[in-house]
C-alpha atoms as a PDB file:
ATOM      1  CA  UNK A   1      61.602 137.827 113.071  1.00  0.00           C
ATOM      2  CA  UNK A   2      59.824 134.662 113.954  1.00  0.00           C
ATOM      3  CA  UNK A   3      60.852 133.415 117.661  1.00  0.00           C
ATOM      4  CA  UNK A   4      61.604 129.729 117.670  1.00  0.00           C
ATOM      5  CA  UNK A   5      59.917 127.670 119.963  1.00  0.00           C
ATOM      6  CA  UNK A   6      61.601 124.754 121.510  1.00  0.00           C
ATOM      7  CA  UNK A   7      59.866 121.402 121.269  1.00  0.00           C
ATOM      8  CA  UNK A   8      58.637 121.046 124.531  1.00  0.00           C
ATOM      9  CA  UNK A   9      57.872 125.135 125.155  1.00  0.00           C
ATOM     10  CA  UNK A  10      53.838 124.318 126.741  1.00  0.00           C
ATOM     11  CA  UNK A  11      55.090 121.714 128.628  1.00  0.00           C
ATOM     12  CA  UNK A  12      58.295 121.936 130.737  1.00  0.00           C
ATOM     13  CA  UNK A  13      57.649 123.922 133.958  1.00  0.00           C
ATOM     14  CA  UNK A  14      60.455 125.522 136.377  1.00  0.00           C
ATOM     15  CA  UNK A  15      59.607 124.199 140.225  1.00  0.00           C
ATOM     16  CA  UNK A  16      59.228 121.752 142.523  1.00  0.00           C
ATOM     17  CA  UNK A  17      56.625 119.103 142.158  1.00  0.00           C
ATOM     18  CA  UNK A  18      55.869 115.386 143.145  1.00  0.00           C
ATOM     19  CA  UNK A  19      57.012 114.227 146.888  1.00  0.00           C
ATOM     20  CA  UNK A  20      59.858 117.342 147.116  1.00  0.00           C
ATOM     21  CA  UNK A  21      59.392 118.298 151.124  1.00  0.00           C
ATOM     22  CA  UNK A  22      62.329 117.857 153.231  1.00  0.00           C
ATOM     23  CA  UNK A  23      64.001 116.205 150.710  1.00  0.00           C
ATOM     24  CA  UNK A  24      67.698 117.615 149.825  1.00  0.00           C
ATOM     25  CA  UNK A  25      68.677 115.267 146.589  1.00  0.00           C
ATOM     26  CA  UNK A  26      65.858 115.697 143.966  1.00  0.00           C
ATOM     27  CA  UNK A  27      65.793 114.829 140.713  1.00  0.00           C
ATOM     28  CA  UNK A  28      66.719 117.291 138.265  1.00  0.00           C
ATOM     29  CA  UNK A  29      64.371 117.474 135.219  1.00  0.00           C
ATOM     30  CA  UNK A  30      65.219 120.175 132.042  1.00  0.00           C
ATOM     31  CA  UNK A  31      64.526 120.646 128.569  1.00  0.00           C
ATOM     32  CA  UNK A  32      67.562 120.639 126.423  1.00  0.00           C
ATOM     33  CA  UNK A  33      67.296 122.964 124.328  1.00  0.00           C
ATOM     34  CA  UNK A  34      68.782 124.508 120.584  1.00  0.00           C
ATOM     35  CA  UNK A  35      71.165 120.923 119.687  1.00  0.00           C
ATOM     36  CA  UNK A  36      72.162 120.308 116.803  1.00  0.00           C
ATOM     37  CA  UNK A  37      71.470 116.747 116.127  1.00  0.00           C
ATOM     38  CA  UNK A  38      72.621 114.635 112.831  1.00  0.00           C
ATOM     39  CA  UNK A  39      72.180 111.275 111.989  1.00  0.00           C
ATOM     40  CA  UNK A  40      74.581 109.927 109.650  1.00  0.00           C
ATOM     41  CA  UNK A  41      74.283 106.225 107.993  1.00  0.00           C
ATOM     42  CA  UNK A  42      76.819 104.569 105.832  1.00  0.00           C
ATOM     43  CA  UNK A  43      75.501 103.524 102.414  1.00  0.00           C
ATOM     44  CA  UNK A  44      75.755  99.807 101.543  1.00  0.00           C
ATOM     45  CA  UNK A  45      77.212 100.359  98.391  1.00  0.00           C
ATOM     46  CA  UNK A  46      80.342 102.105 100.089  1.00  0.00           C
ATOM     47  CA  UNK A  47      83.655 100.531 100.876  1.00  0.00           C
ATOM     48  CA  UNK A  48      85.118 102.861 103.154  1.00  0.00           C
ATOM     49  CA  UNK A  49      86.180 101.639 106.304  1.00  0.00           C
ATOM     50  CA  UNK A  50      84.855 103.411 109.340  1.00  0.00           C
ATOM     51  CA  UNK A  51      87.508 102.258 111.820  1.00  0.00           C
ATOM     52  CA  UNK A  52      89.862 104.775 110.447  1.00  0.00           C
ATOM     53  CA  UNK A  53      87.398 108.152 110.692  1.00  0.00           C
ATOM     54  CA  UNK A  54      87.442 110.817 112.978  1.00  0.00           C
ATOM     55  CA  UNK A  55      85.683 113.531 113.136  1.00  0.00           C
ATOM     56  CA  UNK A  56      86.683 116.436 115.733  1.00  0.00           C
ATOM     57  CA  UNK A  57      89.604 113.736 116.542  1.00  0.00           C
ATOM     58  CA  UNK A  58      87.100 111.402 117.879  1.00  0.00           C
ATOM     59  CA  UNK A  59      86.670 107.680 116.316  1.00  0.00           C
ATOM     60  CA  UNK A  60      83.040 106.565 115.422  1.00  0.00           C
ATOM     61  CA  UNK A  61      81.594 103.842 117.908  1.00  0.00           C
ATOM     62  CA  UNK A  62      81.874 100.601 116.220  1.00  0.00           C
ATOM     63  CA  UNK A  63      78.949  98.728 118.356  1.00  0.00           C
ATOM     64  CA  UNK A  64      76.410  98.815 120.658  1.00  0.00           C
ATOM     65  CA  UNK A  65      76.238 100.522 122.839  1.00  0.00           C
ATOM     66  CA  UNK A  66      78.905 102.569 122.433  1.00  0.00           C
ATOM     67  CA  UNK A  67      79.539 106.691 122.741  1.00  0.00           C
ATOM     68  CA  UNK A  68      82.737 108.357 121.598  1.00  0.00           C
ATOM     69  CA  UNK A  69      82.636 112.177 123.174  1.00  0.00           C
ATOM     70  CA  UNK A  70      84.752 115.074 123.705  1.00  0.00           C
ATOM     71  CA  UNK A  71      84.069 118.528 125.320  1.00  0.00           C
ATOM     72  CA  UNK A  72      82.105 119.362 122.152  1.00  0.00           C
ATOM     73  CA  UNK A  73      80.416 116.383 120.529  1.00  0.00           C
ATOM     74  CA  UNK A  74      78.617 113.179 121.755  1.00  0.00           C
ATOM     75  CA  UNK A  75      78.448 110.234 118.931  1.00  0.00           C
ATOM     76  CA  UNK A  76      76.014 106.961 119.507  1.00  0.00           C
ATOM     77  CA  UNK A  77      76.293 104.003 117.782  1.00  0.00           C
ATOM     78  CA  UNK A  78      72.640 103.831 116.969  1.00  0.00           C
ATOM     79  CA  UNK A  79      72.435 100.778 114.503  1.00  0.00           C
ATOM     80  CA  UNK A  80      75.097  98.878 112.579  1.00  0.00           C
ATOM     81  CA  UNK A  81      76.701 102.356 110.409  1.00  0.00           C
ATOM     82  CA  UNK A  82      74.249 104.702 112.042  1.00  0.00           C
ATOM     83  CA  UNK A  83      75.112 107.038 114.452  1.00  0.00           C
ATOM     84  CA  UNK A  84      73.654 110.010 115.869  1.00  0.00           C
ATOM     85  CA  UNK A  85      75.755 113.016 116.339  1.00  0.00           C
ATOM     86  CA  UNK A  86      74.861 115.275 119.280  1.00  0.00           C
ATOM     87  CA  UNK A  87      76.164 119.144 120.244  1.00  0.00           C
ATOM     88  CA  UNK A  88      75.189 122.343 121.275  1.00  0.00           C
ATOM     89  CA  UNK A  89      77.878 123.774 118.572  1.00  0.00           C
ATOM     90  CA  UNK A  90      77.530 123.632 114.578  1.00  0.00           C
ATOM     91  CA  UNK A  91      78.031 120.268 113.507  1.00  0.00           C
ATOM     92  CA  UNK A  92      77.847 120.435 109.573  1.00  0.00           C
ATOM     93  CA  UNK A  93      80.751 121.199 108.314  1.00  0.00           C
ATOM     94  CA  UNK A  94      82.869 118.858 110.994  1.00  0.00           C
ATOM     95  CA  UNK A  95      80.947 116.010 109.950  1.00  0.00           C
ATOM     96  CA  UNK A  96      81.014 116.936 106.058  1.00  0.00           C
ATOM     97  CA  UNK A  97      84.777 117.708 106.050  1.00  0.00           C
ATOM     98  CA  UNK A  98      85.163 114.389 107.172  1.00  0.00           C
ATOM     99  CA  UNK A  99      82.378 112.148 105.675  1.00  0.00           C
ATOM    100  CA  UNK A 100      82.104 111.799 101.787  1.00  0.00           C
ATOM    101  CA  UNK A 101      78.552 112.248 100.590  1.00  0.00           C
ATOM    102  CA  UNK A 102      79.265 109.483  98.287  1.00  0.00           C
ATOM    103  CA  UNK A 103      79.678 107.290 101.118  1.00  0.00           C
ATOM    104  CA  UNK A 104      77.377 108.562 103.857  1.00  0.00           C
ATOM    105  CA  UNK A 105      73.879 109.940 104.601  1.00  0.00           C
ATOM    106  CA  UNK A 106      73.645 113.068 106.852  1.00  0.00           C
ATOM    107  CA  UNK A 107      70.378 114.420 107.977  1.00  0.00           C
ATOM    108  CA  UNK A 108      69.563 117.004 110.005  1.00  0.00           C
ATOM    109  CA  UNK A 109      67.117 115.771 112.439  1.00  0.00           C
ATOM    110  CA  UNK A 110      67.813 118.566 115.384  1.00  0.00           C
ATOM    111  CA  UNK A 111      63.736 119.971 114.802  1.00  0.00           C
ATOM    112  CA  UNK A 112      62.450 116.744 114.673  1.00  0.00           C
ATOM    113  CA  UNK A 113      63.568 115.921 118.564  1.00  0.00           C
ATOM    114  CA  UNK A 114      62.506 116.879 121.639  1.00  0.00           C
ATOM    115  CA  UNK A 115      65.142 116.681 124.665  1.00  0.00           C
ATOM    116  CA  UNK A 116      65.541 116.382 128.232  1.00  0.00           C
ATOM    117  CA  UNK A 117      68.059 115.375 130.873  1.00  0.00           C
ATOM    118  CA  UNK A 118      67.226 113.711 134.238  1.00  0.00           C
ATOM    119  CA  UNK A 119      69.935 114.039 136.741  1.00  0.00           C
ATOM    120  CA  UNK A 120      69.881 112.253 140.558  1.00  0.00           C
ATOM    121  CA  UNK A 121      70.018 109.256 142.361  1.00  0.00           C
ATOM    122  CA  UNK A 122      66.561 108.117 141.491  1.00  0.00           C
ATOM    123  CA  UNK A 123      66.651 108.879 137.358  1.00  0.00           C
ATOM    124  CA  UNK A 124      67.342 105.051 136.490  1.00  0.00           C
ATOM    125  CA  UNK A 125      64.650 104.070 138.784  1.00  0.00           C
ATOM    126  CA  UNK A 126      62.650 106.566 136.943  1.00  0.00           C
ATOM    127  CA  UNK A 127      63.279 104.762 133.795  1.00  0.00           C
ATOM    128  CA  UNK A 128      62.698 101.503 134.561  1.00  0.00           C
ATOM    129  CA  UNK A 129      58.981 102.194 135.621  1.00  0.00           C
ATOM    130  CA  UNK A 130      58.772 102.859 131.529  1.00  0.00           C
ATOM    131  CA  UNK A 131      61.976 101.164 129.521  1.00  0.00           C
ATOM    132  CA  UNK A 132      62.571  97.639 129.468  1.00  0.00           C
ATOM    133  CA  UNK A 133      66.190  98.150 128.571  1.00  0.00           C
ATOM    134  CA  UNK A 134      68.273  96.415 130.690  1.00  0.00           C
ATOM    135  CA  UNK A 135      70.059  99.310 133.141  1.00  0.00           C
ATOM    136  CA  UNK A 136      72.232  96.501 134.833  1.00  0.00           C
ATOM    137  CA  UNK A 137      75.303  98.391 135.018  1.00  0.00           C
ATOM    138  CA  UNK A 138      77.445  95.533 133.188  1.00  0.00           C
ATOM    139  CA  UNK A 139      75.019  96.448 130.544  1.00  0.00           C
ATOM    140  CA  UNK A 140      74.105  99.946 130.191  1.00  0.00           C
ATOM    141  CA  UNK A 141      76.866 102.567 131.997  1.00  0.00           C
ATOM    142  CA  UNK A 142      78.602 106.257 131.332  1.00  0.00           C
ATOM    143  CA  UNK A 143      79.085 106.775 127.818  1.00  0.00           C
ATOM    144  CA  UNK A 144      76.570 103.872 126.450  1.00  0.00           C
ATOM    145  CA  UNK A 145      73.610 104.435 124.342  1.00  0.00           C
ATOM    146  CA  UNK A 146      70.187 102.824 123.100  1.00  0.00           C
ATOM    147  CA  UNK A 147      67.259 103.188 121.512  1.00  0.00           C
ATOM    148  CA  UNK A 148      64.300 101.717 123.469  1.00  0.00           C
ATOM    149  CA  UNK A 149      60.677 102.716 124.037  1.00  0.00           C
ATOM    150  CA  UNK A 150      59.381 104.614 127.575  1.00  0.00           C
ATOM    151  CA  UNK A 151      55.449 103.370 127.980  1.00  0.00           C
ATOM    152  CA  UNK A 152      55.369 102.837 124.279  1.00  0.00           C
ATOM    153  CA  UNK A 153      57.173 105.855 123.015  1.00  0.00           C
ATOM    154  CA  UNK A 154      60.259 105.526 121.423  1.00  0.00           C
ATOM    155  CA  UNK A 155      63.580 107.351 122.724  1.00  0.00           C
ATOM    156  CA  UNK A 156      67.208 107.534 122.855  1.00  0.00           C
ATOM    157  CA  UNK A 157      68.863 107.360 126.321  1.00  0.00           C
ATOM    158  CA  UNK A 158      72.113 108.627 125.910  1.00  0.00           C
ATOM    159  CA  UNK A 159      74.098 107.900 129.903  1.00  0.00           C
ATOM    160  CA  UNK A 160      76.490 110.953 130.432  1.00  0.00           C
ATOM    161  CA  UNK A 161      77.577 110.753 133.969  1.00  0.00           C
ATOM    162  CA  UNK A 162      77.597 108.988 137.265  1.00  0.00           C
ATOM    163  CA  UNK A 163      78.406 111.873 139.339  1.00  0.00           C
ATOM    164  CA  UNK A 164      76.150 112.931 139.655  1.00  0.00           C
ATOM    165  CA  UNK A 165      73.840 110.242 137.761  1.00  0.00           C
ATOM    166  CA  UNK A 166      72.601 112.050 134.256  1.00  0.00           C
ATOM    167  CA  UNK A 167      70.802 111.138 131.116  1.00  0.00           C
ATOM    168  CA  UNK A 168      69.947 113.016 128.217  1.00  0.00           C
ATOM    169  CA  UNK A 169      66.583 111.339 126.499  1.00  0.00           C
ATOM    170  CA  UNK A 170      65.240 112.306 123.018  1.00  0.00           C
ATOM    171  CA  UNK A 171      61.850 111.496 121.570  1.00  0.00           C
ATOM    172  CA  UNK A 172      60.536 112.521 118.475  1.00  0.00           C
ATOM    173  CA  UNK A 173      59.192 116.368 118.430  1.00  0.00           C
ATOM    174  CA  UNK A 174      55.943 114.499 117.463  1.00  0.00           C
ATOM    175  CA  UNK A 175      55.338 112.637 121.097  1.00  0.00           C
ATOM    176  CA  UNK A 176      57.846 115.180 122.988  1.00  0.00           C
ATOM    177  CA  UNK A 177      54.928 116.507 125.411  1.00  0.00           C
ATOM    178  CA  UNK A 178      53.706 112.950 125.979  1.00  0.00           C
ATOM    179  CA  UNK A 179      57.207 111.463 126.685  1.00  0.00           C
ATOM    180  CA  UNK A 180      57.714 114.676 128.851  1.00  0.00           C
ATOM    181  CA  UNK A 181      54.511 114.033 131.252  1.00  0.00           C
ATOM    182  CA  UNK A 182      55.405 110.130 131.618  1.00  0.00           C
ATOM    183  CA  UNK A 183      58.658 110.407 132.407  1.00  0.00           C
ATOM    184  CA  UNK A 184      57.604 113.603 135.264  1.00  0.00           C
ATOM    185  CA  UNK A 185      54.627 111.480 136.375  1.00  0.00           C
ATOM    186  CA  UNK A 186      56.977 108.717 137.318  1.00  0.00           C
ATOM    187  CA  UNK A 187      59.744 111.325 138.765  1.00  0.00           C
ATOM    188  CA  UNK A 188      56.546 112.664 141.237  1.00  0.00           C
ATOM    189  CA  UNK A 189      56.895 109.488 143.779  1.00  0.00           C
ATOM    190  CA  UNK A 190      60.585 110.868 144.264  1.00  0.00           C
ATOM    191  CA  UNK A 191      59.796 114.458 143.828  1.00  0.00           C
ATOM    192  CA  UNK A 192      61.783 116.843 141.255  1.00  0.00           C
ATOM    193  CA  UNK A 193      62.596 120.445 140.169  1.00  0.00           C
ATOM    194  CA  UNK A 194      62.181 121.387 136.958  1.00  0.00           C
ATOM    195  CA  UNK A 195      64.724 123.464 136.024  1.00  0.00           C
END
């Protein structure tokens, strides 16, 4: 049997590193690992209105930037009728029981991404040194979403919590080891564990 390897396998490292001594908070830096990732997109052509679906009894996020979550699954408005589906649980059939393939597109794209989450005080600082998306608060909070760029790489910052302050980010599989070491070189000046 042929062992999978996740997308960033040669280049997330367990430790401390960066400016870490007799610090208590660090930042918390890990590869997320084995999603299952969709991204479904309404056809034109289609007349169903999205307002009424739900899949897993959660309603699709009508704009940006938007997240509708449970325990289970995380949805992001990523573009007008896109979204991206998130969850570490099988997502097919919830999303295909509920979506007609007449009227949506659903692609698998879980392979194609490479993951992490930065948790701590410091991770927004840490991504503004990269992103020029606006991290304002009145702007970008918990359960928003957007698609930006980190020193010229595109991503998907997905906020999940203030307490303690967490992001999952997800680059394509592609540029997953370059995203990886930019976003860790900028965590150094605050020092983090990889975990």
């Amino acid at each position: 049997m042929i062992e999978k390897v996740s997308a960033l396998h040669f280049d997330h490292h367990i430790g401390l590193f960066g400016d870490h001594e007799g610090k208590n908070n660090l930042l918390k830096i890990k590869e997320l690992k084995d999603l299952n990732i969709f991204q479904v997109a309404k056809f034109k052509k289609s007349s169903v209105d999205v307002s009424q679906i739900k899949i897993d009894d959660i309603s699709l996020p009508l704009s940006n930037p938007s997240v509708s979550c449970n325990s289970d699954i995380r949805i992001l408005w990523t573009g007008p009728d896109t979204w991206t589906f998130i969850s570490k649980n099988p997502l097919k059939e919830k999303i295909a029981s509920s979506l007609k393939d007449i009227d949506f597109g659903i692609t698998d794209i879980s392979h194609s991404r490479a993951a992490i989450q930065i948790q701590g005080d410091n991770a927004i600082d840490v991504l503004k040194k990269g992103s020029p998306l606006n991290f304002n608060e009145d702007q970008f909070s918990v359960n928003s979403s957007s698609n930006t760029t980190y020193n010229g790489i595109n991503i998907l910052i997905d906020f999940i919590s203030l307490d303690p302050t967490t992001l999952n980010i997800y680059s394509l599989r592609s540029f997953g080891g370059s995203f990886y070491h930019s976003i860790t070189d900028s965590a150094l000046e605050y020092g983090y564990e990889g975990i």
